[in-house]
C-alpha atoms as a PDB file:
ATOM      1  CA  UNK A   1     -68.476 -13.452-137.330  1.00  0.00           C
ATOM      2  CA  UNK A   2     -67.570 -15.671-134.803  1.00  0.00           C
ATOM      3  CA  UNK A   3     -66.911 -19.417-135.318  1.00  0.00           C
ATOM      4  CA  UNK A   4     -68.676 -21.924-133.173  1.00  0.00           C
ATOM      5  CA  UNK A   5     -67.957 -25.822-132.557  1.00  0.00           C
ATOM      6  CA  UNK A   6     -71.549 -28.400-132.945  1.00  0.00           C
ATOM      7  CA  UNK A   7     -72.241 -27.938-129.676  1.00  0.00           C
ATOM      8  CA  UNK A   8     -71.771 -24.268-129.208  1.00  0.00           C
ATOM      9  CA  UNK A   9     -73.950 -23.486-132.008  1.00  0.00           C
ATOM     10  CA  UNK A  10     -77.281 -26.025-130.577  1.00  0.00           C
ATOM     11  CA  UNK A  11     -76.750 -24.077-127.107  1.00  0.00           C
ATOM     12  CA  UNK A  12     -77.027 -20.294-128.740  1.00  0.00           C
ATOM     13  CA  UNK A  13     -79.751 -21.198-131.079  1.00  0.00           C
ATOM     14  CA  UNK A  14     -81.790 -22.674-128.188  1.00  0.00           C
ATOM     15  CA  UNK A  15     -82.558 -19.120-127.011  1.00  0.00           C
ATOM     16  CA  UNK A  16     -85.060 -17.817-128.967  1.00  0.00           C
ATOM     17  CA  UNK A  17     -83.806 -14.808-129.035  1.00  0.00           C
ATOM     18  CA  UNK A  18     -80.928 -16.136-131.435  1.00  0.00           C
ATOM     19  CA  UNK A  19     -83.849 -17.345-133.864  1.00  0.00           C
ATOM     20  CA  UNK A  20     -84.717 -14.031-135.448  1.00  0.00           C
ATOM     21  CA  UNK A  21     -83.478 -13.394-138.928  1.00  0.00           C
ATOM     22  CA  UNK A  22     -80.234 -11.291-138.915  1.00  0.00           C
ATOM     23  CA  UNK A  23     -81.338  -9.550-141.795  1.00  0.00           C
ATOM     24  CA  UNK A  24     -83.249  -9.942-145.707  1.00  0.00           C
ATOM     25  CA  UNK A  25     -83.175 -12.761-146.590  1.00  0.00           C
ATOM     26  CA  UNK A  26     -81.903 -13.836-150.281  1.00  0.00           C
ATOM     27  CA  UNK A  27     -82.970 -14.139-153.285  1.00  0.00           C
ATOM     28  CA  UNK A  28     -82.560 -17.479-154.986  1.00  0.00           C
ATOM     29  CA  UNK A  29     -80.920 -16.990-158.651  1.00  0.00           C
ATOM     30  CA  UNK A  30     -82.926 -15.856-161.725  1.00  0.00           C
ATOM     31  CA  UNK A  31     -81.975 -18.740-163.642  1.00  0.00           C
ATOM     32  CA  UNK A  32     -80.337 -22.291-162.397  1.00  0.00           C
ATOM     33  CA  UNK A  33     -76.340 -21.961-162.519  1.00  0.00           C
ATOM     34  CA  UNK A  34     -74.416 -23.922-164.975  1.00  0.00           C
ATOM     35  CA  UNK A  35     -71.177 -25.614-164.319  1.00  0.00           C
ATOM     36  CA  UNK A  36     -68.742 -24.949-161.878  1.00  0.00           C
ATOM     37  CA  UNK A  37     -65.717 -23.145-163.058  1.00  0.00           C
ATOM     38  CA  UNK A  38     -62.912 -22.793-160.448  1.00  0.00           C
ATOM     39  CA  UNK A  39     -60.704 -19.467-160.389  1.00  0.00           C
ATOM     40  CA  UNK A  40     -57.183 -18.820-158.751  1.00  0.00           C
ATOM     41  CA  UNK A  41     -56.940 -15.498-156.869  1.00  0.00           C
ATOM     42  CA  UNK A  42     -53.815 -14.150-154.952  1.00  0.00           C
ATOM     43  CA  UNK A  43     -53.939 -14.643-151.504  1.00  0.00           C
ATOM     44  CA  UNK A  44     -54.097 -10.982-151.216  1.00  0.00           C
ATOM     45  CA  UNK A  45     -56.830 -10.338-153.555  1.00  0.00           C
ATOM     46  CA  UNK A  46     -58.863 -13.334-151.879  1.00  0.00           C
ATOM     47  CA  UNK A  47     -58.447 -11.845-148.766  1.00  0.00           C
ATOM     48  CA  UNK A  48     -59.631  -8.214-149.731  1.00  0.00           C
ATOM     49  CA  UNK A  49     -62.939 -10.347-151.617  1.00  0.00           C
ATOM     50  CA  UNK A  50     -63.711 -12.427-148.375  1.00  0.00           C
ATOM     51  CA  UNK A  51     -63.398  -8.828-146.162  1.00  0.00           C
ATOM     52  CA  UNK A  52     -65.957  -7.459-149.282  1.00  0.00           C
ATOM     53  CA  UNK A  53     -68.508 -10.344-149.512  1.00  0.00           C
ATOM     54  CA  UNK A  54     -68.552 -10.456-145.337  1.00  0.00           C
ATOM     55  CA  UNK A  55     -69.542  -6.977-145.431  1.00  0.00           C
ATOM     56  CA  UNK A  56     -72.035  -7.094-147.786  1.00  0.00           C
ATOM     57  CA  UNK A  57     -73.237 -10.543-146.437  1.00  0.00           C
ATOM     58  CA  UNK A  58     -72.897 -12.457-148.867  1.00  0.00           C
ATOM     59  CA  UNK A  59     -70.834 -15.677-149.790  1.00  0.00           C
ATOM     60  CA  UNK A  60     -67.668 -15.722-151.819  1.00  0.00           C
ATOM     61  CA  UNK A  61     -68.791 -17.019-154.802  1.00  0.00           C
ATOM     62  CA  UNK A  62     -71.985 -14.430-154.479  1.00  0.00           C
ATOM     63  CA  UNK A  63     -70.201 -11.964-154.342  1.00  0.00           C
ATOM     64  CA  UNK A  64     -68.195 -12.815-157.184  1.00  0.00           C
ATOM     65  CA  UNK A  65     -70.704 -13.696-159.238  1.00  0.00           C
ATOM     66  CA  UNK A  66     -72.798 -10.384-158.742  1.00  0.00           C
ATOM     67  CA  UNK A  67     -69.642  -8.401-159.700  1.00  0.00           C
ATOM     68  CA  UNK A  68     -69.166 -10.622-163.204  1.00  0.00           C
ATOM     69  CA  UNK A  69     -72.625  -9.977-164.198  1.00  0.00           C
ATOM     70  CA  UNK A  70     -72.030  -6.021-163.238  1.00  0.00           C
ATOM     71  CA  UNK A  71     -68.938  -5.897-165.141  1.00  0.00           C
ATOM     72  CA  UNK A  72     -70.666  -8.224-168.221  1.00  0.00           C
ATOM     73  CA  UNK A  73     -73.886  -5.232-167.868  1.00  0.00           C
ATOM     74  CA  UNK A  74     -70.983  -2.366-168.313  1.00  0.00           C
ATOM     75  CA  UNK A  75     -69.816  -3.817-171.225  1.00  0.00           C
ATOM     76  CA  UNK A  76     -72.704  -4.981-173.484  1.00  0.00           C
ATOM     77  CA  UNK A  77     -74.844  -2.167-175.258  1.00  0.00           C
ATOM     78  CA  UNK A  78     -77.521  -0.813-173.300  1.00  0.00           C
ATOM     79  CA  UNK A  79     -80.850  -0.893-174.580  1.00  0.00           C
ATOM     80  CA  UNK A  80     -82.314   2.852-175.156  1.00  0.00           C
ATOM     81  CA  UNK A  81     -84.897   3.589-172.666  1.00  0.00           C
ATOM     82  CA  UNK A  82     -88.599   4.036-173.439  1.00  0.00           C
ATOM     83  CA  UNK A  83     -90.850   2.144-175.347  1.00  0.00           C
ATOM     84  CA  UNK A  84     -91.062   2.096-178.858  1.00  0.00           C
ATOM     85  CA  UNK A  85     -93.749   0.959-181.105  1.00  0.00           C
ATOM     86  CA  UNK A  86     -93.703   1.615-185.071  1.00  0.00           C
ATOM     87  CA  UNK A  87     -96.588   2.383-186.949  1.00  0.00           C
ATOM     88  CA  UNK A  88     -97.236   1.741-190.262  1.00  0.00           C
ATOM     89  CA  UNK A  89    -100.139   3.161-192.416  1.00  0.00           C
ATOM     90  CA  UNK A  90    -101.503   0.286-194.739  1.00  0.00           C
ATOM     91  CA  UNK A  91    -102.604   3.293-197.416  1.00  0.00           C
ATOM     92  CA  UNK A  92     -99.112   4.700-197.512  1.00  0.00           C
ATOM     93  CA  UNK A  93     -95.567   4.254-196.962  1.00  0.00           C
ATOM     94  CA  UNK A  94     -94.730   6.010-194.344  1.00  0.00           C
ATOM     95  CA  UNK A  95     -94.073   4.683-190.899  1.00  0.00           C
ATOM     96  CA  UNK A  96     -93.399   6.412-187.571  1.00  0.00           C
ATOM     97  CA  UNK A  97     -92.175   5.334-184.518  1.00  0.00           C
ATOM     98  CA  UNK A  98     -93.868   6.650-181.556  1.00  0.00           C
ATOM     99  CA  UNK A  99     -92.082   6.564-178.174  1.00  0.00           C
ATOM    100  CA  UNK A 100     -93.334   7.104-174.701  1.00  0.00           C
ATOM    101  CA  UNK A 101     -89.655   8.640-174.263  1.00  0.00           C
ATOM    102  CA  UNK A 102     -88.791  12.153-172.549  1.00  0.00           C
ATOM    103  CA  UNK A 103     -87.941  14.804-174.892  1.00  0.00           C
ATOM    104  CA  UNK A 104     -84.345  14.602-173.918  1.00  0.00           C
ATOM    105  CA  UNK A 105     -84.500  11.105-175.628  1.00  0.00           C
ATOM    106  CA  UNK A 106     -85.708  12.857-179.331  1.00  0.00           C
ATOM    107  CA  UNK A 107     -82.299  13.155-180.662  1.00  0.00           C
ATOM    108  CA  UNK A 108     -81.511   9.100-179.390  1.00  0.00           C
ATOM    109  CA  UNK A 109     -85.164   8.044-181.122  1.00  0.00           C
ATOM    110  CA  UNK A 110     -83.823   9.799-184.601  1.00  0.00           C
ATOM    111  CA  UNK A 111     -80.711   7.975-184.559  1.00  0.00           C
ATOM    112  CA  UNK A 112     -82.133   4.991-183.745  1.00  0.00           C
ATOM    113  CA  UNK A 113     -85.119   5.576-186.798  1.00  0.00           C
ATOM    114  CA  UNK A 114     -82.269   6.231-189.247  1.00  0.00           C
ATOM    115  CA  UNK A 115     -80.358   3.166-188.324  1.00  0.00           C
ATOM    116  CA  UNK A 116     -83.363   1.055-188.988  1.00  0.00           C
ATOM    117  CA  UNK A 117     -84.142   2.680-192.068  1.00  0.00           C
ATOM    118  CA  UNK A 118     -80.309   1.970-193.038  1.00  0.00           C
ATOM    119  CA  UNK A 119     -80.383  -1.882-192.594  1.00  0.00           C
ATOM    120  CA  UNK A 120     -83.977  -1.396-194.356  1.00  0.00           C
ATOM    121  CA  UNK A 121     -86.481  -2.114-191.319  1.00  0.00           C
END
């Protein structure tokens, strides 16, 4: 990307040809941001995060941001896939849960039964 003084910048986006969108354009945030918290990187490592985020067009702080929330996804316990709905009898006391999951996910759906049996759901 190369930088451009006031003046430079009116002349090239007088040709319409300049006007078309470079590329998708983004997405605003799911949710408003909260406060600003400021973060000291080495030089080195800012430099290698600048070269990233310029790649991948996006901003600094984008780019940073979007990497936090992947790392925060890694981390926290993922949610077992499928959709689960238990079913209760009124006449009896049995229940069943009954899961549009593949058959792959049978042995996951028993676990997850016997845990909420455990803590008495």
């Amino acid at each position: 990307m190369t930088r451009m003084d006031d003046a430079a910048a009116f002349d090239n986006y007088e040709n319409p040809n300049n006007m078309k969108p470079a590329g998708p354009g983004r997405f605003l945030p799911r949710q408003a941001l909260s406060s600003h918290v400021p973060i000291r990187f080495a030089p080195e490592i800012l430099a290698q995060v600048k070269v990233i985020a310029a790649a991948e067009n996006m901003t600094v702080s984008g780019w940073i941001r979007q990497e936090v929330e992947k790392a925060i996804d890694r981390r926290l316990p993922r949610p077992h896939t499928g959709f689960y709905v238990l079913v209760t009898d009124t006449n009896s006391s049995d229940a069943r849960v009954m899961s549009d999951a593949s058959a792959a996910d049978d042995d996951k759906l028993d676990e997850d039964v016997r845990n909420l049996e455990a803590v008495g759901i």
